[in-house]
PDB file of N, CA and C in Angstrom:
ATOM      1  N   UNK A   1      37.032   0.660  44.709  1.00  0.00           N
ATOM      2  CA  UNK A   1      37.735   1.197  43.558  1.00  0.00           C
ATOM      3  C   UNK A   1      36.799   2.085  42.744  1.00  0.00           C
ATOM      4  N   UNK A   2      37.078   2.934  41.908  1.00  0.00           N
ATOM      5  CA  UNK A   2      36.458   4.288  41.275  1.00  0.00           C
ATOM      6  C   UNK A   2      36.312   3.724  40.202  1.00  0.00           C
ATOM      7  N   UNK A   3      35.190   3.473  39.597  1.00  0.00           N
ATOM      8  CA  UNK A   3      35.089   3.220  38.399  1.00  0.00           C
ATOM      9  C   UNK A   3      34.484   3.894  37.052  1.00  0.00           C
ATOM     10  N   UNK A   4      35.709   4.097  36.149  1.00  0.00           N
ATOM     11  CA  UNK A   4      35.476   5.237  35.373  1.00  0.00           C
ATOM     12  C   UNK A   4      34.820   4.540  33.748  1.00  0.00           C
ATOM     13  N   UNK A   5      34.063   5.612  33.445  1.00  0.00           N
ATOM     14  CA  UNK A   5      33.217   5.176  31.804  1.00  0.00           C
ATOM     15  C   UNK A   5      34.107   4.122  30.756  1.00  0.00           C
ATOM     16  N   UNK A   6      35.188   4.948  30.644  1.00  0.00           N
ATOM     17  CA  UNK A   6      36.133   4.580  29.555  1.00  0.00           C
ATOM     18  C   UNK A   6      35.197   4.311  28.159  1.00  0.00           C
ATOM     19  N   UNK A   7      35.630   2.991  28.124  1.00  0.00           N
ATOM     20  CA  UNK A   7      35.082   2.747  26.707  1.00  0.00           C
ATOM     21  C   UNK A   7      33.777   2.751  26.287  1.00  0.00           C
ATOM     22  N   UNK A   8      32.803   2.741  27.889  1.00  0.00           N
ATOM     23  CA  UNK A   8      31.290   2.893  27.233  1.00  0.00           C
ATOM     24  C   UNK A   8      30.963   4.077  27.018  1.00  0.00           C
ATOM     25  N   UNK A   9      31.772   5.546  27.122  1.00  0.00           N
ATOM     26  CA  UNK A   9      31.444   6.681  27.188  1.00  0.00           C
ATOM     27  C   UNK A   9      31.801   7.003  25.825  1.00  0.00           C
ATOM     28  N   UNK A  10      33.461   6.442  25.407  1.00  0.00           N
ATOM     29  CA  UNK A  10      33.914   6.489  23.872  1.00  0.00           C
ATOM     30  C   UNK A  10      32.693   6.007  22.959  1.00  0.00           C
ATOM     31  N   UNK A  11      32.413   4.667  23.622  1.00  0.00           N
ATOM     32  CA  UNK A  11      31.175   4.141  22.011  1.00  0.00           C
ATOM     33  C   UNK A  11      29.841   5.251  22.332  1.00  0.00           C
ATOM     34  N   UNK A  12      29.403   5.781  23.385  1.00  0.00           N
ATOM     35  CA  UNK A  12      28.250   6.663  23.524  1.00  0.00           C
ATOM     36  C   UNK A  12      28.630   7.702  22.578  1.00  0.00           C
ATOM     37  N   UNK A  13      29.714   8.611  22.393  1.00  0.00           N
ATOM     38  CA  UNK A  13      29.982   9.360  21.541  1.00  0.00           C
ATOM     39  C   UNK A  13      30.107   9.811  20.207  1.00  0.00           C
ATOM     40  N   UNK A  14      30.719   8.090  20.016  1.00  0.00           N
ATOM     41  CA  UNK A  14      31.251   7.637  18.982  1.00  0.00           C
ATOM     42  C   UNK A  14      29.535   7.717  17.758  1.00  0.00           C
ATOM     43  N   UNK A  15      28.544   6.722  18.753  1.00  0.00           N
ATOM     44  CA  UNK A  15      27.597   7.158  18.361  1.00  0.00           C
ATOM     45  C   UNK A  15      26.725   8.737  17.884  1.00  0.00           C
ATOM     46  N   UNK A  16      26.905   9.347  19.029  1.00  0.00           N
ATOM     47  CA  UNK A  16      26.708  10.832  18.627  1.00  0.00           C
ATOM     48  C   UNK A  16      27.015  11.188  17.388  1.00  0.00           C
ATOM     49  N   UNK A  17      28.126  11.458  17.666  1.00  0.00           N
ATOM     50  CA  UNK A  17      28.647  11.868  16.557  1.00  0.00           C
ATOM     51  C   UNK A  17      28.496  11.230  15.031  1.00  0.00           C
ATOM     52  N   UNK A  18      28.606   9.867  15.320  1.00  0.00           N
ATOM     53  CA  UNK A  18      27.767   9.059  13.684  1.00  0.00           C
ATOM     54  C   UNK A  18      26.688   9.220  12.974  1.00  0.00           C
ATOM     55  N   UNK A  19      25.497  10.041  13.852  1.00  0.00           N
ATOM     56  CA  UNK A  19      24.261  10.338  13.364  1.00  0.00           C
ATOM     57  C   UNK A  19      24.597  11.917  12.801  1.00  0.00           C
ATOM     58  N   UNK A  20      25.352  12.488  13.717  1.00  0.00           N
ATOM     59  CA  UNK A  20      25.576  13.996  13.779  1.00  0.00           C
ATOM     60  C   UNK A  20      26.742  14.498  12.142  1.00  0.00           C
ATOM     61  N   UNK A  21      27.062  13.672  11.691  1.00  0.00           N
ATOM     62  CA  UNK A  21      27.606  13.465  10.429  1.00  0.00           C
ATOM     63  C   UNK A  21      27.185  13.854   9.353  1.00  0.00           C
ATOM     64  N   UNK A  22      27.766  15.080   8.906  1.00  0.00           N
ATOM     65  CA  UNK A  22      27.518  15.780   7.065  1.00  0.00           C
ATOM     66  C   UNK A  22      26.799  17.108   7.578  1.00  0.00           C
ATOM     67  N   UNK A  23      26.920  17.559   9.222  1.00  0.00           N
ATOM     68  CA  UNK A  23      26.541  18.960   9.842  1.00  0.00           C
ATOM     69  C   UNK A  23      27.390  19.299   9.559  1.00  0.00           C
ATOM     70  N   UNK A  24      27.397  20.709   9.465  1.00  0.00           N
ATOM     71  CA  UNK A  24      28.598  21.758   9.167  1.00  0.00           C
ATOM     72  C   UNK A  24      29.160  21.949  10.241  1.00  0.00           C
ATOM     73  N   UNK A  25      30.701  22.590  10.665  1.00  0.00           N
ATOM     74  CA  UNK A  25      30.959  23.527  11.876  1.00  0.00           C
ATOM     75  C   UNK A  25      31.195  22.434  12.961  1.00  0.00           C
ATOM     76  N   UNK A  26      30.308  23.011  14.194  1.00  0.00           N
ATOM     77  CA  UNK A  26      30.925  22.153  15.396  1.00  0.00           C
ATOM     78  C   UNK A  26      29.580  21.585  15.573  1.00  0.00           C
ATOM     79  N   UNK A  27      28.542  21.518  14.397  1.00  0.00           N
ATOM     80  CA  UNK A  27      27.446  21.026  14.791  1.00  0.00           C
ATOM     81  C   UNK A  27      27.905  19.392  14.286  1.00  0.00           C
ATOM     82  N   UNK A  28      28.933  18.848  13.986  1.00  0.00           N
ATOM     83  CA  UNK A  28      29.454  17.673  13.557  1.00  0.00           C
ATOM     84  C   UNK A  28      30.652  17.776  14.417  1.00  0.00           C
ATOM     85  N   UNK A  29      31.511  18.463  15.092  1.00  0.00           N
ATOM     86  CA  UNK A  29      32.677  18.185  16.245  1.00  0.00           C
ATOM     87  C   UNK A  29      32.771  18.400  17.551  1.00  0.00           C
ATOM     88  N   UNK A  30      31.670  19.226  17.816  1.00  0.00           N
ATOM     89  CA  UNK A  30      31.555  19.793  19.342  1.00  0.00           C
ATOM     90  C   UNK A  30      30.428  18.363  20.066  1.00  0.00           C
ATOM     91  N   UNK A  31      31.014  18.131  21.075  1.00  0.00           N
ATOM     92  CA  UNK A  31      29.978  17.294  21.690  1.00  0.00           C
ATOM     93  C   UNK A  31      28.545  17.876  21.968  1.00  0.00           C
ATOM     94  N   UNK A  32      28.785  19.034  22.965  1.00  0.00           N
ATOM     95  CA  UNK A  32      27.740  19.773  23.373  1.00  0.00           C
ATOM     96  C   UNK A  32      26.802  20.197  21.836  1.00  0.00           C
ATOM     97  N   UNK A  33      27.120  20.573  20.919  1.00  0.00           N
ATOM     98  CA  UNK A  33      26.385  21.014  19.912  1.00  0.00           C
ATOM     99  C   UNK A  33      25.847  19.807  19.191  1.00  0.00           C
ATOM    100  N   UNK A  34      26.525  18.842  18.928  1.00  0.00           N
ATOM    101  CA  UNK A  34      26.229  17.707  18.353  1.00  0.00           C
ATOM    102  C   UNK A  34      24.674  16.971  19.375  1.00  0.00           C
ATOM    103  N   UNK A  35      24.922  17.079  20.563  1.00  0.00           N
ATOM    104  CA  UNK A  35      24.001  16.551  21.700  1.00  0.00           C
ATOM    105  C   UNK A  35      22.390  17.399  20.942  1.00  0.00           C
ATOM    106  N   UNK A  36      22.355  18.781  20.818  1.00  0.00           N
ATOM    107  CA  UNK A  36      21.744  20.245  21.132  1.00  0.00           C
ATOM    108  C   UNK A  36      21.090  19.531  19.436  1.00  0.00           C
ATOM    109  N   UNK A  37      22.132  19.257  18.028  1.00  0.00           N
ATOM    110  CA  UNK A  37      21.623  19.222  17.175  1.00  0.00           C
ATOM    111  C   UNK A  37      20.828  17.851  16.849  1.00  0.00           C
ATOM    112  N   UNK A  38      21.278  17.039  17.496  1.00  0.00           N
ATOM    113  CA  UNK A  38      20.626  15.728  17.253  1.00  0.00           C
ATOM    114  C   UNK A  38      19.066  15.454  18.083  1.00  0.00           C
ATOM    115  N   UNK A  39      19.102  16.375  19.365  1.00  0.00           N
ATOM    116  CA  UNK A  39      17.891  16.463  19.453  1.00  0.00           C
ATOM    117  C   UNK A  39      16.651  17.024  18.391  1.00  0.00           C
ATOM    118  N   UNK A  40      17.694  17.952  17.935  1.00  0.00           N
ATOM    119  CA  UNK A  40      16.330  18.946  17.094  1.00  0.00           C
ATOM    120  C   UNK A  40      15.691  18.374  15.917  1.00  0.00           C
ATOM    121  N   UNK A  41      17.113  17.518  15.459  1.00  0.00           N
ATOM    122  CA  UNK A  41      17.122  16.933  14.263  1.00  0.00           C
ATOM    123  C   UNK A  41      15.402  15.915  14.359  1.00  0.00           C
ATOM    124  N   UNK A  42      15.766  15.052  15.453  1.00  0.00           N
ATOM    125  CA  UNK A  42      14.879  13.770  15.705  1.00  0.00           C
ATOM    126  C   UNK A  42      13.700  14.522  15.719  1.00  0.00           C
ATOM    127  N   UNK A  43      13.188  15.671  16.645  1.00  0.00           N
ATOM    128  CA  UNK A  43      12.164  16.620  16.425  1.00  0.00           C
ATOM    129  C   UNK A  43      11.770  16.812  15.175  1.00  0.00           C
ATOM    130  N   UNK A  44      12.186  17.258  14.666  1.00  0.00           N
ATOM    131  CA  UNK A  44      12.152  18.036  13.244  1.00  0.00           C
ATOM    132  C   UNK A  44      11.589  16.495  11.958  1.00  0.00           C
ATOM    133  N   UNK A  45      12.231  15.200  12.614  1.00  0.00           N
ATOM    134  CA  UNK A  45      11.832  14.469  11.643  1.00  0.00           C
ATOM    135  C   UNK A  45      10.937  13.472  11.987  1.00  0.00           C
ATOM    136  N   UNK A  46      10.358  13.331  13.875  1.00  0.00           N
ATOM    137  CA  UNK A  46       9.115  12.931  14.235  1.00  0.00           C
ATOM    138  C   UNK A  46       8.012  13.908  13.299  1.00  0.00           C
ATOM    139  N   UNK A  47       8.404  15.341  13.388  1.00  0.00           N
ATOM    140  CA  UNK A  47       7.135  16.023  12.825  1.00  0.00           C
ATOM    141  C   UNK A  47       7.014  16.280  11.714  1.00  0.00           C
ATOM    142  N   UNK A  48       8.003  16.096  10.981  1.00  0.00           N
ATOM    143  CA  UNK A  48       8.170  16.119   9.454  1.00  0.00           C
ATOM    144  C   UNK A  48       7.309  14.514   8.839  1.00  0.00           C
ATOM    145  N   UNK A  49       7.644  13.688   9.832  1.00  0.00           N
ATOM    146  CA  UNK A  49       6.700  12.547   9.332  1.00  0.00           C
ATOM    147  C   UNK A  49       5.011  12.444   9.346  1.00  0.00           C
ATOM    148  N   UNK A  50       4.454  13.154  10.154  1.00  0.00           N
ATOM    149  CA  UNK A  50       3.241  13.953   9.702  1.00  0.00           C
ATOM    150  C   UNK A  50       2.953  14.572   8.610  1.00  0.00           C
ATOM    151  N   UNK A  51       4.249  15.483   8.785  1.00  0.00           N
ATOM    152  CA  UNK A  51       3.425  16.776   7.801  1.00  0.00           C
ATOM    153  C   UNK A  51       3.780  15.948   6.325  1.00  0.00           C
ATOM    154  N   UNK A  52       4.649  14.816   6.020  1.00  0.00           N
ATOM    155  CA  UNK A  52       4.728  14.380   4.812  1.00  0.00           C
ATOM    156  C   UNK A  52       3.286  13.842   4.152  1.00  0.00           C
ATOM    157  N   UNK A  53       2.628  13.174   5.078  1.00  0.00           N
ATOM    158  CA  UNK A  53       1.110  12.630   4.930  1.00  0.00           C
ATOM    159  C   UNK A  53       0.150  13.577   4.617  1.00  0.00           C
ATOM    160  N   UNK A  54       0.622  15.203   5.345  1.00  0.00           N
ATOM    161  CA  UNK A  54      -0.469  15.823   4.723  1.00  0.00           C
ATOM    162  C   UNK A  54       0.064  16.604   3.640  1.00  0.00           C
ATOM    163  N   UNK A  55       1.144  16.832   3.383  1.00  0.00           N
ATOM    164  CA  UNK A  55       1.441  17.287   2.136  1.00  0.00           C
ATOM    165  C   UNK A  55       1.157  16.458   0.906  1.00  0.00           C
ATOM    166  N   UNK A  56       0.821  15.010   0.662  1.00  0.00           N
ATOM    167  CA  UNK A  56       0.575  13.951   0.258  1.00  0.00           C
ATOM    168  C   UNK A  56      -0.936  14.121  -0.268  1.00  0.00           C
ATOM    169  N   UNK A  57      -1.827  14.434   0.732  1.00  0.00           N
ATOM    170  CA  UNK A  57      -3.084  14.341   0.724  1.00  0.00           C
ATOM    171  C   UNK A  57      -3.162  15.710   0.126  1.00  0.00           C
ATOM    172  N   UNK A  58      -2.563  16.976   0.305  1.00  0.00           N
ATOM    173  CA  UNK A  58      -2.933  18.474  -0.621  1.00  0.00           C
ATOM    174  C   UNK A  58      -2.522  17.948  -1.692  1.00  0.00           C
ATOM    175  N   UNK A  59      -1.334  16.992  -2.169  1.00  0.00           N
ATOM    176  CA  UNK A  59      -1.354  17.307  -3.837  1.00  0.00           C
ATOM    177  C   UNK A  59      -1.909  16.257  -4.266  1.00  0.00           C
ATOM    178  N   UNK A  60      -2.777  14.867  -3.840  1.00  0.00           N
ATOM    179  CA  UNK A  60      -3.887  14.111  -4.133  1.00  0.00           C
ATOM    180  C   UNK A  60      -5.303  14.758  -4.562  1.00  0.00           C
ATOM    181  N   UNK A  61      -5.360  15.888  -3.155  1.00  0.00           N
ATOM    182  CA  UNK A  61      -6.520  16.494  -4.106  1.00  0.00           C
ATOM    183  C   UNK A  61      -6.497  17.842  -4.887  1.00  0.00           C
ATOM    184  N   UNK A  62      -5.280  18.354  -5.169  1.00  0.00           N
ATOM    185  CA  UNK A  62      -4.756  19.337  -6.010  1.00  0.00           C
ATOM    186  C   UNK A  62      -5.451  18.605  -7.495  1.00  0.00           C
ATOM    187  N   UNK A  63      -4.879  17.451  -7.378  1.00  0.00           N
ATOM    188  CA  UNK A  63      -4.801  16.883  -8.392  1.00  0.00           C
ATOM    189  C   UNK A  63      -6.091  16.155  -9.035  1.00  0.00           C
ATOM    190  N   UNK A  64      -6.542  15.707  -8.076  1.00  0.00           N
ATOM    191  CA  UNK A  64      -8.508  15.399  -8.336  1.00  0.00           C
ATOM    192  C   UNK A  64      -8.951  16.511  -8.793  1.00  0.00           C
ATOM    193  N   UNK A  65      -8.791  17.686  -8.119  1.00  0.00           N
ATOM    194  CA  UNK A  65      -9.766  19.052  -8.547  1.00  0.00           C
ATOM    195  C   UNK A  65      -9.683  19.277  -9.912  1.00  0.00           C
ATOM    196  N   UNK A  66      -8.102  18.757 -10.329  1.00  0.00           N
ATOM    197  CA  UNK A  66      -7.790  19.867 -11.765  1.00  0.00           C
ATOM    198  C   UNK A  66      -8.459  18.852 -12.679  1.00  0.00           C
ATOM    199  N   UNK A  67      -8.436  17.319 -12.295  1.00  0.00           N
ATOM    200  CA  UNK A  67      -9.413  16.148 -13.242  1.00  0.00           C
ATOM    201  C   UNK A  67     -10.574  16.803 -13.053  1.00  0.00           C
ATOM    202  N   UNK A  68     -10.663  17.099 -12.043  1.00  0.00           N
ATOM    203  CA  UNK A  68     -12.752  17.186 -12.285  1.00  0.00           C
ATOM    204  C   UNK A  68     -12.752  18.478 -12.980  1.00  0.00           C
ATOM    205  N   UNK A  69     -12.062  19.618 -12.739  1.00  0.00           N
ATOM    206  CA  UNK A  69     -12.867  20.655 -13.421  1.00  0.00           C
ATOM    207  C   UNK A  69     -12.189  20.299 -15.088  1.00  0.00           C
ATOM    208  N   UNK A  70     -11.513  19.823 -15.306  1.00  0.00           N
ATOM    209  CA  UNK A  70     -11.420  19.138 -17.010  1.00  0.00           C
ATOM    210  C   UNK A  70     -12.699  18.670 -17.411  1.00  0.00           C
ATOM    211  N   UNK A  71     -13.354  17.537 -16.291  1.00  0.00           N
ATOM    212  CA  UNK A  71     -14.276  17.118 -16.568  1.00  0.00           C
ATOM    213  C   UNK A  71     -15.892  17.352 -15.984  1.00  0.00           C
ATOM    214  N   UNK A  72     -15.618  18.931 -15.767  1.00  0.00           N
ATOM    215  CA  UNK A  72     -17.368  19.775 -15.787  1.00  0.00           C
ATOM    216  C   UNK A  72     -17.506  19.878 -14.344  1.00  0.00           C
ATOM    217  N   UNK A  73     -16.835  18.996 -13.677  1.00  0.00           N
ATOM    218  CA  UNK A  73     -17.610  18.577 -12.262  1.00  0.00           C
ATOM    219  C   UNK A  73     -16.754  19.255 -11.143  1.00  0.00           C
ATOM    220  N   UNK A  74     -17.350  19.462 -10.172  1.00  0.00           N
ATOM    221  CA  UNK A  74     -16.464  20.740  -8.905  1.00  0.00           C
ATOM    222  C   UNK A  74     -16.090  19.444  -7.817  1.00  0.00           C
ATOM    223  N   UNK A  75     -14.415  19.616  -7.758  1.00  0.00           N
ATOM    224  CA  UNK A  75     -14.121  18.350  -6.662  1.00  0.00           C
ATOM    225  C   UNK A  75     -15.230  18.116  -5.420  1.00  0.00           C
ATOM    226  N   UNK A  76     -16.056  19.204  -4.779  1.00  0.00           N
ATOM    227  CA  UNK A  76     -16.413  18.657  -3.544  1.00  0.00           C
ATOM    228  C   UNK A  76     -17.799  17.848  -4.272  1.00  0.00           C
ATOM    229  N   UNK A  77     -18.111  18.138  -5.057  1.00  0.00           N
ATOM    230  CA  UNK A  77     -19.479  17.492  -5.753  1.00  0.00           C
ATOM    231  C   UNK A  77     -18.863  15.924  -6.552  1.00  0.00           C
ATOM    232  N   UNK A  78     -18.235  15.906  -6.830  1.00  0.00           N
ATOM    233  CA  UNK A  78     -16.877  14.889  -6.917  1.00  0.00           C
ATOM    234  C   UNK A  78     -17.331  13.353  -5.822  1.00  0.00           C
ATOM    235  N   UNK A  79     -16.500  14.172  -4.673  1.00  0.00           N
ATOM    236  CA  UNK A  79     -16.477  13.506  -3.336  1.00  0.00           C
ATOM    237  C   UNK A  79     -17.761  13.050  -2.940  1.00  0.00           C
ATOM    238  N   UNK A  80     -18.364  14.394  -2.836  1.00  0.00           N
ATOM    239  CA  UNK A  80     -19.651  13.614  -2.574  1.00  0.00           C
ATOM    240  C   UNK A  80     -20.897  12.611  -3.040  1.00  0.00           C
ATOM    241  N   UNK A  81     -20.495  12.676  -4.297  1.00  0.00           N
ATOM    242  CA  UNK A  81     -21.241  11.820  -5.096  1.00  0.00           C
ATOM    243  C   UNK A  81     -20.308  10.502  -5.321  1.00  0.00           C
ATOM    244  N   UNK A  82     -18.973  10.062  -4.906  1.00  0.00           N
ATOM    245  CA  UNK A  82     -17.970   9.036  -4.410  1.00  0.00           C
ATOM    246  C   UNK A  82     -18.970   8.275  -3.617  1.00  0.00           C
ATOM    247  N   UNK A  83     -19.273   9.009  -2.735  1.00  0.00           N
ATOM    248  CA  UNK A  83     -20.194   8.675  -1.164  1.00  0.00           C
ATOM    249  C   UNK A  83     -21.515   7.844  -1.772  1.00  0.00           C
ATOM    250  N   UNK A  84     -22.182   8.727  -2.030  1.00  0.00           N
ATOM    251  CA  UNK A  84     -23.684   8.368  -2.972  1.00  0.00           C
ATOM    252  C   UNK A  84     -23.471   7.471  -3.810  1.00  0.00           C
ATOM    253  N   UNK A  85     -22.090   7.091  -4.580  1.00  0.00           N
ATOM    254  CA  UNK A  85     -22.449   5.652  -5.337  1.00  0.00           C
ATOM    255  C   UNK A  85     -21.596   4.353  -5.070  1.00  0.00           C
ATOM    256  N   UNK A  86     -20.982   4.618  -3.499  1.00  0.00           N
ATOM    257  CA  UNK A  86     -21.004   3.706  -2.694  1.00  0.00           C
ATOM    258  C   UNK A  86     -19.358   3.434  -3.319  1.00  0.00           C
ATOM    259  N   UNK A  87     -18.102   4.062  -3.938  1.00  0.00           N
ATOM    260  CA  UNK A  87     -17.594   3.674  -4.543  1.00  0.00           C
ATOM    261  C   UNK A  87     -16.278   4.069  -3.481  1.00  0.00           C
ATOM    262  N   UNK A  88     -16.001   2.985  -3.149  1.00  0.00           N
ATOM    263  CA  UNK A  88     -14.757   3.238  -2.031  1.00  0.00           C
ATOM    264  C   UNK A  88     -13.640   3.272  -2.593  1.00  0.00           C
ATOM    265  N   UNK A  89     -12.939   3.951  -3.122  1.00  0.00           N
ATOM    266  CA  UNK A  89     -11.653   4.476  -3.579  1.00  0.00           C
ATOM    267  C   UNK A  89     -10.788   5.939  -2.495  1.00  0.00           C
ATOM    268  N   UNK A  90     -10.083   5.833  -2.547  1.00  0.00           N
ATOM    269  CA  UNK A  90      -9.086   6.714  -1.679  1.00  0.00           C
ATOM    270  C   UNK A  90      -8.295   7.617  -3.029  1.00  0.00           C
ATOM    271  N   UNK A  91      -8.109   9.222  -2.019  1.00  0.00           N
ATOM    272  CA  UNK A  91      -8.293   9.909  -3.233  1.00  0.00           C
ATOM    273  C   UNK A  91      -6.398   9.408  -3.697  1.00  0.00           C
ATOM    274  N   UNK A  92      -5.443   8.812  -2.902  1.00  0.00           N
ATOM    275  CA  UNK A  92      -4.133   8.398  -3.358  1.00  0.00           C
ATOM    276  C   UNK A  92      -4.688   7.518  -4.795  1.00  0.00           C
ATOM    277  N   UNK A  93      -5.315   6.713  -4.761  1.00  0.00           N
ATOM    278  CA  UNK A  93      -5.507   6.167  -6.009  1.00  0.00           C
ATOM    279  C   UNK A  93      -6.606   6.877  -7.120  1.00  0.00           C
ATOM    280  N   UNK A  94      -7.188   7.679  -6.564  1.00  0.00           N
ATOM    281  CA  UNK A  94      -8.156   8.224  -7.951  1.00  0.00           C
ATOM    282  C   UNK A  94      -6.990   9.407  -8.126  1.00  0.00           C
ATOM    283  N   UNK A  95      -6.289   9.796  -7.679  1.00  0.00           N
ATOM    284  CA  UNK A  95      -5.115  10.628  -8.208  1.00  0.00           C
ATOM    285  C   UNK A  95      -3.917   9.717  -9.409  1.00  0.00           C
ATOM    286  N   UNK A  96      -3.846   8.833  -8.704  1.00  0.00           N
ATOM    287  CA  UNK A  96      -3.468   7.598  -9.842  1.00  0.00           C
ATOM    288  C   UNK A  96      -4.167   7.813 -11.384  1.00  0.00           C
ATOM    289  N   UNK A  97      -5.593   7.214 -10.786  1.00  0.00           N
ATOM    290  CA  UNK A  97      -6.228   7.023 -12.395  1.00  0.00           C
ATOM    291  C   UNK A  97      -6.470   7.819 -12.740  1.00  0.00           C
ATOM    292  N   UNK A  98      -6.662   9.377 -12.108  1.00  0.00           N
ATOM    293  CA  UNK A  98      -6.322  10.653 -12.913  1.00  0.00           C
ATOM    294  C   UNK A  98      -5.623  10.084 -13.856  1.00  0.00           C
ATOM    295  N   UNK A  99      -4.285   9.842 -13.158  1.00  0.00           N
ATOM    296  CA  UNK A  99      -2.984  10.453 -14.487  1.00  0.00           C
ATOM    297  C   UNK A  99      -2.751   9.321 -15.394  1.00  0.00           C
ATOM    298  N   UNK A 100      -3.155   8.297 -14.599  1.00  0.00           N
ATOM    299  CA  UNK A 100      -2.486   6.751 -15.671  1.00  0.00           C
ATOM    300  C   UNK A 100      -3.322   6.736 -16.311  1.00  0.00           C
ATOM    301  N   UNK A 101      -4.679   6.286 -15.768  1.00  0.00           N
ATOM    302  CA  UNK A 101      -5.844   5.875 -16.535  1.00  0.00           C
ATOM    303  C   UNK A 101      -7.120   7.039 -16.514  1.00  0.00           C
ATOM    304  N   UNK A 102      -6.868   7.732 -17.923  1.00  0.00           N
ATOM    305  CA  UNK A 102      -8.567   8.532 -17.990  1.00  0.00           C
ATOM    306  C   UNK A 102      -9.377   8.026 -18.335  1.00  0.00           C
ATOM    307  N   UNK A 103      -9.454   7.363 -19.251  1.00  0.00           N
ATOM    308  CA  UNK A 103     -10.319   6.245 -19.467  1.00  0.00           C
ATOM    309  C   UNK A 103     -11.302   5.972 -18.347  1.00  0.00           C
ATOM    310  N   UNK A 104     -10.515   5.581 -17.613  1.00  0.00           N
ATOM    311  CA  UNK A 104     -11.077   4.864 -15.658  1.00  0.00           C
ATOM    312  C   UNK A 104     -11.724   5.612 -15.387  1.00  0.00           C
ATOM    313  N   UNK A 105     -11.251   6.959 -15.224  1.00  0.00           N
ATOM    314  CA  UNK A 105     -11.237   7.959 -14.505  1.00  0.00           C
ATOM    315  C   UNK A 105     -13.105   8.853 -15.266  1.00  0.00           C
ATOM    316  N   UNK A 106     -12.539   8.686 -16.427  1.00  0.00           N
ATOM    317  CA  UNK A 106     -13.928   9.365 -16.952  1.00  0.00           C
ATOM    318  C   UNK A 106     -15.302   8.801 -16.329  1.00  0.00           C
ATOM    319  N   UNK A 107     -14.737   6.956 -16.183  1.00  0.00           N
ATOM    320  CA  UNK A 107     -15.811   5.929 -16.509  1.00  0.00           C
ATOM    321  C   UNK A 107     -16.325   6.362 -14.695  1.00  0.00           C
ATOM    322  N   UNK A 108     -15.768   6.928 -14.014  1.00  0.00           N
ATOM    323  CA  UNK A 108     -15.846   7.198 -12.563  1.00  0.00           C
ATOM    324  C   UNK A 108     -16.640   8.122 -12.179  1.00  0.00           C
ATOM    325  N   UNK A 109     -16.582   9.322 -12.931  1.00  0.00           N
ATOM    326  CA  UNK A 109     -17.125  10.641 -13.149  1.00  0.00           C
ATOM    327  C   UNK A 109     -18.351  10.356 -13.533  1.00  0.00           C
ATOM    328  N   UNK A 110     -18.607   9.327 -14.817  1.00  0.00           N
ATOM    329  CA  UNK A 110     -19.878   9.181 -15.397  1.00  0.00           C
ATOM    330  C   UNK A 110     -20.827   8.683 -14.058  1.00  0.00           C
ATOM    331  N   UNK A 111     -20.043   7.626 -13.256  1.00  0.00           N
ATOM    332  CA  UNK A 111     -20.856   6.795 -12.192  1.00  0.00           C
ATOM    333  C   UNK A 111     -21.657   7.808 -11.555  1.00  0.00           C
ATOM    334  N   UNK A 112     -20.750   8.688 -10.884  1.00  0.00           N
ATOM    335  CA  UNK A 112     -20.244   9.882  -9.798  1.00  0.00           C
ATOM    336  C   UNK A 112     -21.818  10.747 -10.608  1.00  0.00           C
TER     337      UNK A 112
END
């Protein structure tokens, strides 16, 4: 006997199309396009999950630089004197006490 998809081909679709949802056009009704867009999509947001980390890390140290030159000192002389007084902080959190705490932040610089 010939045995045809039926209903596992309906829920395969059914799926498609559930992710493929709030596309414009036939990029939300056409199978073939829906297939074409959901690949790109998943692409687009494997590599978008990278580039979020480094967009993360440019405005961490956007944001160190503009503390240090407030406070006399040139970010890479900054960093490197981080190194020299042994003070393990990550720049996600000295971007923190930039903004929350100057206080901290001064008392860091003075170390630095």
């Amino acid at each position: 006997m010939r045995v045809r998809k039926g209903s596992a081909r309906r829920r395969a679709k059914k799926r498609l199309f559930r992710e493929a949802r709030g596309n414009v056009g036939g990029r939300s009704k056409l199978l073939r396009t829906v297939k074409e867009t959901i690949i790109r999509s998943r692409a687009f947001a494997y590599r978008d999950r990278k580039v979020r980390k480094r967009d993360f890390r440019a405005l961490w140290i956007t944001r160190l630089s503009a503390a240090c030159r407030e406070r006399g000192i040139p970010y890479s002389r900054f960093i490197y004197g981080l190194g020299r007084a042994q003070i393990r902080l990550n720049r996600r959190t000295l971007s923190e006490l930039a903004i929350s705490e100057p206080k901290v932040f001064d008392e860091i610089v003075e170390a630095v």
